[in-house]
Protein backbone atom coordinates (compact mmCIF):
# COMPACT_ATOMS: atom_id res chain seq x y z
CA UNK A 1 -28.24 -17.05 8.36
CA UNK A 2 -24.75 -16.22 9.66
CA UNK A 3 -21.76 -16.10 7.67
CA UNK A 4 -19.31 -18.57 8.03
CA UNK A 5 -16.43 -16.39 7.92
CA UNK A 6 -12.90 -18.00 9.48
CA UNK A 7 -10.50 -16.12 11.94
CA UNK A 8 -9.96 -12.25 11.33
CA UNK A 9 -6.46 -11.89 10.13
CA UNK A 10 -6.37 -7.69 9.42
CA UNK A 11 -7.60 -4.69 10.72
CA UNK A 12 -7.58 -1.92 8.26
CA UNK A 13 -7.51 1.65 8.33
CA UNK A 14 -7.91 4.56 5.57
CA UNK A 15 -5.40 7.27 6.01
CA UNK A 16 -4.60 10.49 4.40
CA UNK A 17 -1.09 9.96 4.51
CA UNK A 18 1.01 6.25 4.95
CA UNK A 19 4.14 7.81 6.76
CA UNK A 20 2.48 9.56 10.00
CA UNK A 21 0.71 6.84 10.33
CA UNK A 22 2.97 4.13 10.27
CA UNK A 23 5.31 6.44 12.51
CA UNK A 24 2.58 6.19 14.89
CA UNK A 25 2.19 2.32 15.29
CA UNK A 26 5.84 2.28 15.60
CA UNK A 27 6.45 4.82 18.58
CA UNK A 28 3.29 3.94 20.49
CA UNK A 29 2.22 0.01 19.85
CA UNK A 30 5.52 -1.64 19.20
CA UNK A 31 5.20 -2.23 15.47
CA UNK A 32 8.87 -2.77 14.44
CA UNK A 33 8.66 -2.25 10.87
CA UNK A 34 6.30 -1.51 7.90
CA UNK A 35 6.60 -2.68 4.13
CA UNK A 36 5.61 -0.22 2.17
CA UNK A 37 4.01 -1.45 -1.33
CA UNK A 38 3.37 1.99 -3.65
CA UNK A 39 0.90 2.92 -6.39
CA UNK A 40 -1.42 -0.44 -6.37
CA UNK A 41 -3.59 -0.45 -9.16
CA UNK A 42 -6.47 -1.55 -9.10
CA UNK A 43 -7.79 -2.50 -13.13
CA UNK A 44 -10.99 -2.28 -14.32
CA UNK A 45 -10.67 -5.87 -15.75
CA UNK A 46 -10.12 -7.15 -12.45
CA UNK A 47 -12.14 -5.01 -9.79
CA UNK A 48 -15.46 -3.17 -9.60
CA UNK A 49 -16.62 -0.49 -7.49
CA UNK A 50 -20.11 -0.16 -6.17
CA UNK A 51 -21.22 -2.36 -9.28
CA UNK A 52 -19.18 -0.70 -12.06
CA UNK A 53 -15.50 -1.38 -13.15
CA UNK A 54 -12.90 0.23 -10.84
CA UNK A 55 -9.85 2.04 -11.66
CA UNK A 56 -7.76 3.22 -9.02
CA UNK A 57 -4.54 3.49 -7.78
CA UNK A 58 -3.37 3.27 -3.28
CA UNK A 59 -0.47 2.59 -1.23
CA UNK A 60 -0.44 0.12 1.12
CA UNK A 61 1.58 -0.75 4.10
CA UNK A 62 1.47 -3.87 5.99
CA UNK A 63 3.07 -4.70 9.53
CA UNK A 64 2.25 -7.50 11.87
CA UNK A 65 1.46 -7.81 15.87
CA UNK A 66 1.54 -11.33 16.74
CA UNK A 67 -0.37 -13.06 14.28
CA UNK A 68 -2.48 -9.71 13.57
CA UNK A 69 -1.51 -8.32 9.69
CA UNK A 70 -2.07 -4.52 10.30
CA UNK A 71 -2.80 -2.61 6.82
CA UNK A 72 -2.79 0.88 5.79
CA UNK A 73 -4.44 2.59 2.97
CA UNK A 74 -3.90 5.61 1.40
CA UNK A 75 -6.24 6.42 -1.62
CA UNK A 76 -4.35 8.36 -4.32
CA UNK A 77 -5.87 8.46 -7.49
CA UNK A 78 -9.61 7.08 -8.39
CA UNK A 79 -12.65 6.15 -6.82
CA UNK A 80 -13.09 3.27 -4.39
CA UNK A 81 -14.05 2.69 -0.97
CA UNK A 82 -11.16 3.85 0.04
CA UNK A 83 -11.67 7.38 -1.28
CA UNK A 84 -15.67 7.55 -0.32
CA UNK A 85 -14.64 6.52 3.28
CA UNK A 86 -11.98 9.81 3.41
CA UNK A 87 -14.53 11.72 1.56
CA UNK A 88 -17.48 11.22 4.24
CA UNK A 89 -15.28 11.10 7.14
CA UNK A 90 -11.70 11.53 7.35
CA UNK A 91 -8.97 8.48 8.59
CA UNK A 92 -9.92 6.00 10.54
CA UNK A 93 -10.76 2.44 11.17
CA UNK A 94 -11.68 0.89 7.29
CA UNK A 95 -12.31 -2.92 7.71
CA UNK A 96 -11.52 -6.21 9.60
CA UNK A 97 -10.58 -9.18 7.10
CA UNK A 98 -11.74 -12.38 7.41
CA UNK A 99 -10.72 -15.71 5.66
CA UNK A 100 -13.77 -17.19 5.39
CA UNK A 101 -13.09 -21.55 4.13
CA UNK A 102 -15.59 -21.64 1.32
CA UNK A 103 -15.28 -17.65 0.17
CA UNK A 104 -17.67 -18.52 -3.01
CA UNK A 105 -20.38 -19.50 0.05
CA UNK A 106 -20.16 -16.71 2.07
CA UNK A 107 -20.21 -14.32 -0.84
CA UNK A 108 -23.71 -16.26 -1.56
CA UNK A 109 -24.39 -16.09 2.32
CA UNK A 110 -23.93 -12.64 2.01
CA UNK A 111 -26.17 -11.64 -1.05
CA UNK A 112 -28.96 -14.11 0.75
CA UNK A 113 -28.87 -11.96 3.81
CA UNK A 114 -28.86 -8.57 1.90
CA UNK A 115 -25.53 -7.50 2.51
CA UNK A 116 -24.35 -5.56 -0.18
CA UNK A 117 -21.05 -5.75 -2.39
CA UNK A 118 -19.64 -2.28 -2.40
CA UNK A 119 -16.64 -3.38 -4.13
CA UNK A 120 -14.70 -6.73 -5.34
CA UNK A 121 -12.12 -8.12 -7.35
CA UNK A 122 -8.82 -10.08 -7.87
CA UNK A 123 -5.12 -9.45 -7.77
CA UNK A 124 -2.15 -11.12 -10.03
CA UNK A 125 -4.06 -13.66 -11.54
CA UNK A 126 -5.38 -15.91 -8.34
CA UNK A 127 -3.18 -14.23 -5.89
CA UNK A 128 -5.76 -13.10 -4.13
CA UNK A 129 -9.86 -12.49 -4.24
CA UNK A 130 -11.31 -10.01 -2.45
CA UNK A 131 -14.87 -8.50 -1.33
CA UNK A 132 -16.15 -5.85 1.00
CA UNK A 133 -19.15 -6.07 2.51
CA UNK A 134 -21.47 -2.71 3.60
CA UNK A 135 -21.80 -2.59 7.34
CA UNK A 136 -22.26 0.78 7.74
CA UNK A 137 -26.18 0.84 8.76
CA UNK A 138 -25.20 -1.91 11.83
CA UNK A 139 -21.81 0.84 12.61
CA UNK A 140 -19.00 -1.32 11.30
CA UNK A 141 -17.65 0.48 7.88
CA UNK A 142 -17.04 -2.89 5.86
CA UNK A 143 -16.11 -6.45 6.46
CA UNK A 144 -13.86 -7.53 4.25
CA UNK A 145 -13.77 -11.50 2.70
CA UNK A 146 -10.76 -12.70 1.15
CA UNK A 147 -9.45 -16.18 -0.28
CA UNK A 148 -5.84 -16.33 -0.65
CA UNK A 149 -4.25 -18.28 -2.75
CA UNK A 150 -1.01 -20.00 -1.80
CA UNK A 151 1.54 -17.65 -3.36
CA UNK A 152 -0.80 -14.51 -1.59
CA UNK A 153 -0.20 -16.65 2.14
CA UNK A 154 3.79 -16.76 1.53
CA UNK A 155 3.88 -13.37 1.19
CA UNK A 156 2.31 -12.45 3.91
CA UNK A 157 4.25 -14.93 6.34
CA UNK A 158 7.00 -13.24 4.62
CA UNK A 159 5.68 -9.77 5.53
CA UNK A 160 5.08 -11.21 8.99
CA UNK A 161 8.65 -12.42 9.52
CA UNK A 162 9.81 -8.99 8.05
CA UNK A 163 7.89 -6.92 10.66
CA UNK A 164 7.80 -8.90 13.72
């Protein structure tokens, strides 16, 4: 039974290093400027990895082409996803996000269809859920789901203006 995911709105990749790679969008695909959001913790009390509680730390920077949010990752302390996907493979292409309009449904959509969880959780209380699904035996990485709550949408249409 398909998932009834919503539009994409990111495309994520895992880097080894933020700048280089932000310097890249910007002299080759007309990104005109990233934000840069250091050291995001991830808490155990709020995030699990691959079943168990999570603790670990990235840096994230977010641009915008049209309406597409661009992220990029950079693992620094921990283990996540983020740090497996370096680990077995170097940089590259991490995750499309989708906004799917019942997220609690397609979470249960994807459990019914055997699609594991490799890692889930929540940012600053309700900001923002978040789950990644395994897609790696079909060759897609992960698929991430996300429900954003209100104050999570204003930032990024406040990123967006920022970067556009």
């Amino acid at each position: 039974m398909p998932i009834s995911v919503g539009p994409i709105i990111q495309t994520a990749w895992v880097v080894e290093d933020i700048e280089p790679s932000e310097r890249f969008f910007v002299d080759h695909f007309g990104v005109r400027k990233w934000i840069r959001i250091p050291d995001v913790h991830f808490a155990p009390d709020t995030c699990t990895y691959r079943g168990a509680p999570a603790d670990f730390v990235a840096h994230v920077s977010m641009a915008y082409i049209g309406d597409m949010q661009l992220e990029l990752i950079q693992p620094v302390d921990g283990d996540s996803i983020y740090s497996e996907f370096l680990e077995r493979g170097g940089p590259g292409l991490h995750h499309i996000c989708f906004v799917p309009a019942d997220f609690d449904a397609a979470l249960a959509s994807a459990e019914c269809d055997g699609l594991p969880v490799l890692q889930q959780g929540a940012m600053g209380n309700g900001l923002m859920e978040f789950a990644y699904i395994d897609g790696a035996a079909s060759g897609v990485p992960y698929v991430e789901l996300a429900r954003l709550g209100p104050q999570m949408e204003d930032f990024y249409t406040a990123i967006k203006e920022q970067t556009s």
